[in-house]
C-alpha atoms as a PDB file:
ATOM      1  CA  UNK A   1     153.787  96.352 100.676  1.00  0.00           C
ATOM      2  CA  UNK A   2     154.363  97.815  97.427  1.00  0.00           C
ATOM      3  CA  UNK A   3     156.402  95.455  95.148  1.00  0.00           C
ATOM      4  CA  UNK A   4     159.758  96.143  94.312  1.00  0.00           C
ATOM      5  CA  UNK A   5     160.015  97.405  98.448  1.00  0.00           C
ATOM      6  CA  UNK A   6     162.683  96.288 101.016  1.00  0.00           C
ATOM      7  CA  UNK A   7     160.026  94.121 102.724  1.00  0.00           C
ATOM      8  CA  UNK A   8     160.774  90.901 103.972  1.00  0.00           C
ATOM      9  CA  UNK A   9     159.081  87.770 102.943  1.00  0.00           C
ATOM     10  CA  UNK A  10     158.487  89.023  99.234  1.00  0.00           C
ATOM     11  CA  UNK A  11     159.980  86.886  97.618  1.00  0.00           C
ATOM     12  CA  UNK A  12     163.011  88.781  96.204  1.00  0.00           C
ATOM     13  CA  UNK A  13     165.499  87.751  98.545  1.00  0.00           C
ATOM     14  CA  UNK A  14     167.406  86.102  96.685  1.00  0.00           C
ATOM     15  CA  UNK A  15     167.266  88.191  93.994  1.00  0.00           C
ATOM     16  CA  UNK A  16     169.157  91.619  96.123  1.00  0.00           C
ATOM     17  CA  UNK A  17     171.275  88.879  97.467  1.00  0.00           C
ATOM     18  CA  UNK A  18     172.160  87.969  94.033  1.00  0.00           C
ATOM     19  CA  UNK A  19     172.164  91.825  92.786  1.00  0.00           C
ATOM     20  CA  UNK A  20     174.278  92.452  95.240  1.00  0.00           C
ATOM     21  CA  UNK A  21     176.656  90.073  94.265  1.00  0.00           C
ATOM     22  CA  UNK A  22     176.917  87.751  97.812  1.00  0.00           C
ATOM     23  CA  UNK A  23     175.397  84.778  96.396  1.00  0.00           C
ATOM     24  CA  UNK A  24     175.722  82.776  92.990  1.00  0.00           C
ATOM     25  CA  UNK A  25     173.284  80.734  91.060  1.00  0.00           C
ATOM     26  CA  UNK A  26     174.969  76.966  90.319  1.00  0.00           C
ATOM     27  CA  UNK A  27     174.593  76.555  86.710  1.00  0.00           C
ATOM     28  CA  UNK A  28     171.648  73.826  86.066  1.00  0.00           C
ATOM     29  CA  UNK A  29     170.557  73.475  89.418  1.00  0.00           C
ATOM     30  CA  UNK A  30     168.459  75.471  91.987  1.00  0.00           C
ATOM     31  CA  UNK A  31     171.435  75.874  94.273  1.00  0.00           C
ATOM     32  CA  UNK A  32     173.157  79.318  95.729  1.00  0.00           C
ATOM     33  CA  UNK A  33     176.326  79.412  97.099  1.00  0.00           C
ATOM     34  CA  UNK A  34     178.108  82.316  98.347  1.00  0.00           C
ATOM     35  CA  UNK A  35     180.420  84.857  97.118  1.00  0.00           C
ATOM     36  CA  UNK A  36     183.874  85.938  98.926  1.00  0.00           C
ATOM     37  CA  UNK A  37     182.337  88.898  99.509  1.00  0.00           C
ATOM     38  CA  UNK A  38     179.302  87.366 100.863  1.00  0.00           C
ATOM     39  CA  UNK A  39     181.366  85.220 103.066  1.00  0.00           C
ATOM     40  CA  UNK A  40     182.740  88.137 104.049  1.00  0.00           C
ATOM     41  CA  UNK A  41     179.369  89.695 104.873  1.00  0.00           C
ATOM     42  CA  UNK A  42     178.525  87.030 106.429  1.00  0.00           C
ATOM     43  CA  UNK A  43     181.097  86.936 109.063  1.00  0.00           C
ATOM     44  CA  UNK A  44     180.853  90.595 109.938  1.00  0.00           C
ATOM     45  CA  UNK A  45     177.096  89.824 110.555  1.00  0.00           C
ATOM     46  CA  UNK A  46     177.730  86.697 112.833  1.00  0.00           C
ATOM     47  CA  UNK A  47     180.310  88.601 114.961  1.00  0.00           C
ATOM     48  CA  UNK A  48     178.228  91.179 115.561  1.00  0.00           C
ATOM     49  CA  UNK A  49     175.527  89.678 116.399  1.00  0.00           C
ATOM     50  CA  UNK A  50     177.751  87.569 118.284  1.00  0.00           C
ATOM     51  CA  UNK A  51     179.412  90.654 120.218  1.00  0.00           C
ATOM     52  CA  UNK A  52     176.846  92.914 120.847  1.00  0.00           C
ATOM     53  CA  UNK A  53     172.984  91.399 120.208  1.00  0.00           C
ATOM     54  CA  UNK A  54     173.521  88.191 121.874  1.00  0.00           C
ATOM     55  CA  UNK A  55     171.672  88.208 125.122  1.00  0.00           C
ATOM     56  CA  UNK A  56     174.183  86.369 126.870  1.00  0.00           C
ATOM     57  CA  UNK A  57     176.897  88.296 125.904  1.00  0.00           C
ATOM     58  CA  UNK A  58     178.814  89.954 129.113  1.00  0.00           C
ATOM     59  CA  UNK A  59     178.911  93.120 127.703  1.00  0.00           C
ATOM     60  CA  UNK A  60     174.581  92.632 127.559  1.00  0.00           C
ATOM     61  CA  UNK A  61     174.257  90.743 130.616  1.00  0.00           C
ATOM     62  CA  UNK A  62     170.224  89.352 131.177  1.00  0.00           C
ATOM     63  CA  UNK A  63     168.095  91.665 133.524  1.00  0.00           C
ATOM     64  CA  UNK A  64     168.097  90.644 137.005  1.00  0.00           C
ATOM     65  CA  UNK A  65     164.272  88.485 137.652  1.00  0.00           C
ATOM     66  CA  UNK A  66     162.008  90.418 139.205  1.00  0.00           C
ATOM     67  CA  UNK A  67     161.451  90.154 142.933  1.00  0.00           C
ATOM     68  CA  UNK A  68     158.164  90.616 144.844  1.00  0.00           C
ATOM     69  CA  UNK A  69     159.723  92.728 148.250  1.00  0.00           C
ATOM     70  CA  UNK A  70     157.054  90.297 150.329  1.00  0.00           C
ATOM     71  CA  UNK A  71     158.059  86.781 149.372  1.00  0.00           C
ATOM     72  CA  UNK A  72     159.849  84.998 150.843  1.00  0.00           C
ATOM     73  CA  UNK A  73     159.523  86.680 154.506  1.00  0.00           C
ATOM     74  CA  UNK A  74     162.404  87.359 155.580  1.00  0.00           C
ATOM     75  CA  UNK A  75     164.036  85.267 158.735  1.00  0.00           C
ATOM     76  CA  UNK A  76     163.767  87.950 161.318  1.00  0.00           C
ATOM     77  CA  UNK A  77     159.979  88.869 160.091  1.00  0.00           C
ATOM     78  CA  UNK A  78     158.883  85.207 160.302  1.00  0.00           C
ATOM     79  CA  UNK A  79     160.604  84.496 163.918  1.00  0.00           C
ATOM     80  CA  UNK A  80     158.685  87.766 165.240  1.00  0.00           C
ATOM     81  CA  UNK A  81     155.805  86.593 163.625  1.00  0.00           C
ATOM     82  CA  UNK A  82     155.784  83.191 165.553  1.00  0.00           C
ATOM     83  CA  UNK A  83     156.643  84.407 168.506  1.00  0.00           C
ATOM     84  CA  UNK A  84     153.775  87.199 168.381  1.00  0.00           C
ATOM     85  CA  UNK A  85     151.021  84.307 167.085  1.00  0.00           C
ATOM     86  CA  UNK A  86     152.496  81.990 170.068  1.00  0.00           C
ATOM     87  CA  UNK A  87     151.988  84.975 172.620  1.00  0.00           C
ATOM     88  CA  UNK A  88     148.343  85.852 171.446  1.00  0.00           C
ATOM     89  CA  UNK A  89     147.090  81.876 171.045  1.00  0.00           C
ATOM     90  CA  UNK A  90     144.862  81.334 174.168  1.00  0.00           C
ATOM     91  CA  UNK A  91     146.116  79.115 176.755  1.00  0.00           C
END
């Protein structure tokens, strides 16, 4: 990726955070902490993502597991099947 792109893992994370005035640099120390605004941001973020990406959400709910239509055999299907390998065993 071309530098000075939106790409992730660049590096300059903390710099557009920073920029964009939601985190400030501690005087003296290599230490961020975050603006009201980025509080702010911050909590908008989390609630979404709480609301409507969370898989568990109810509004989301999981996909049903997959079945296989052959297992397990049903209870009618296995009695008929007994009685039908019963019937044809020799005697």
């Amino acid at each position: 990726m071309a530098r000075g792109s939106l790409g992730y893992g660049d590096g300059d994370d903390l710099a557009r955070l920073r920029l964009n005035r939601l985190i400030r640099r501690r005087q003296g120390t290599n230490t961020y902490d975050l603006t009201p605004d980025g509080q702010r941001v911050a909590t908008f973020y989390t609630k979404v993502h709480d609301r409507l990406l969370s898989p568990s959400s109810p509004t989301n709910p999981p996909p049903p597991p997959k079945s296989d239509k052959h297992w397990p055999p049903s209870t009618a299907t296995s009695a008929a099947a007994s009685t039908t390998n019963a019937s044809q065993r020799p005697a």
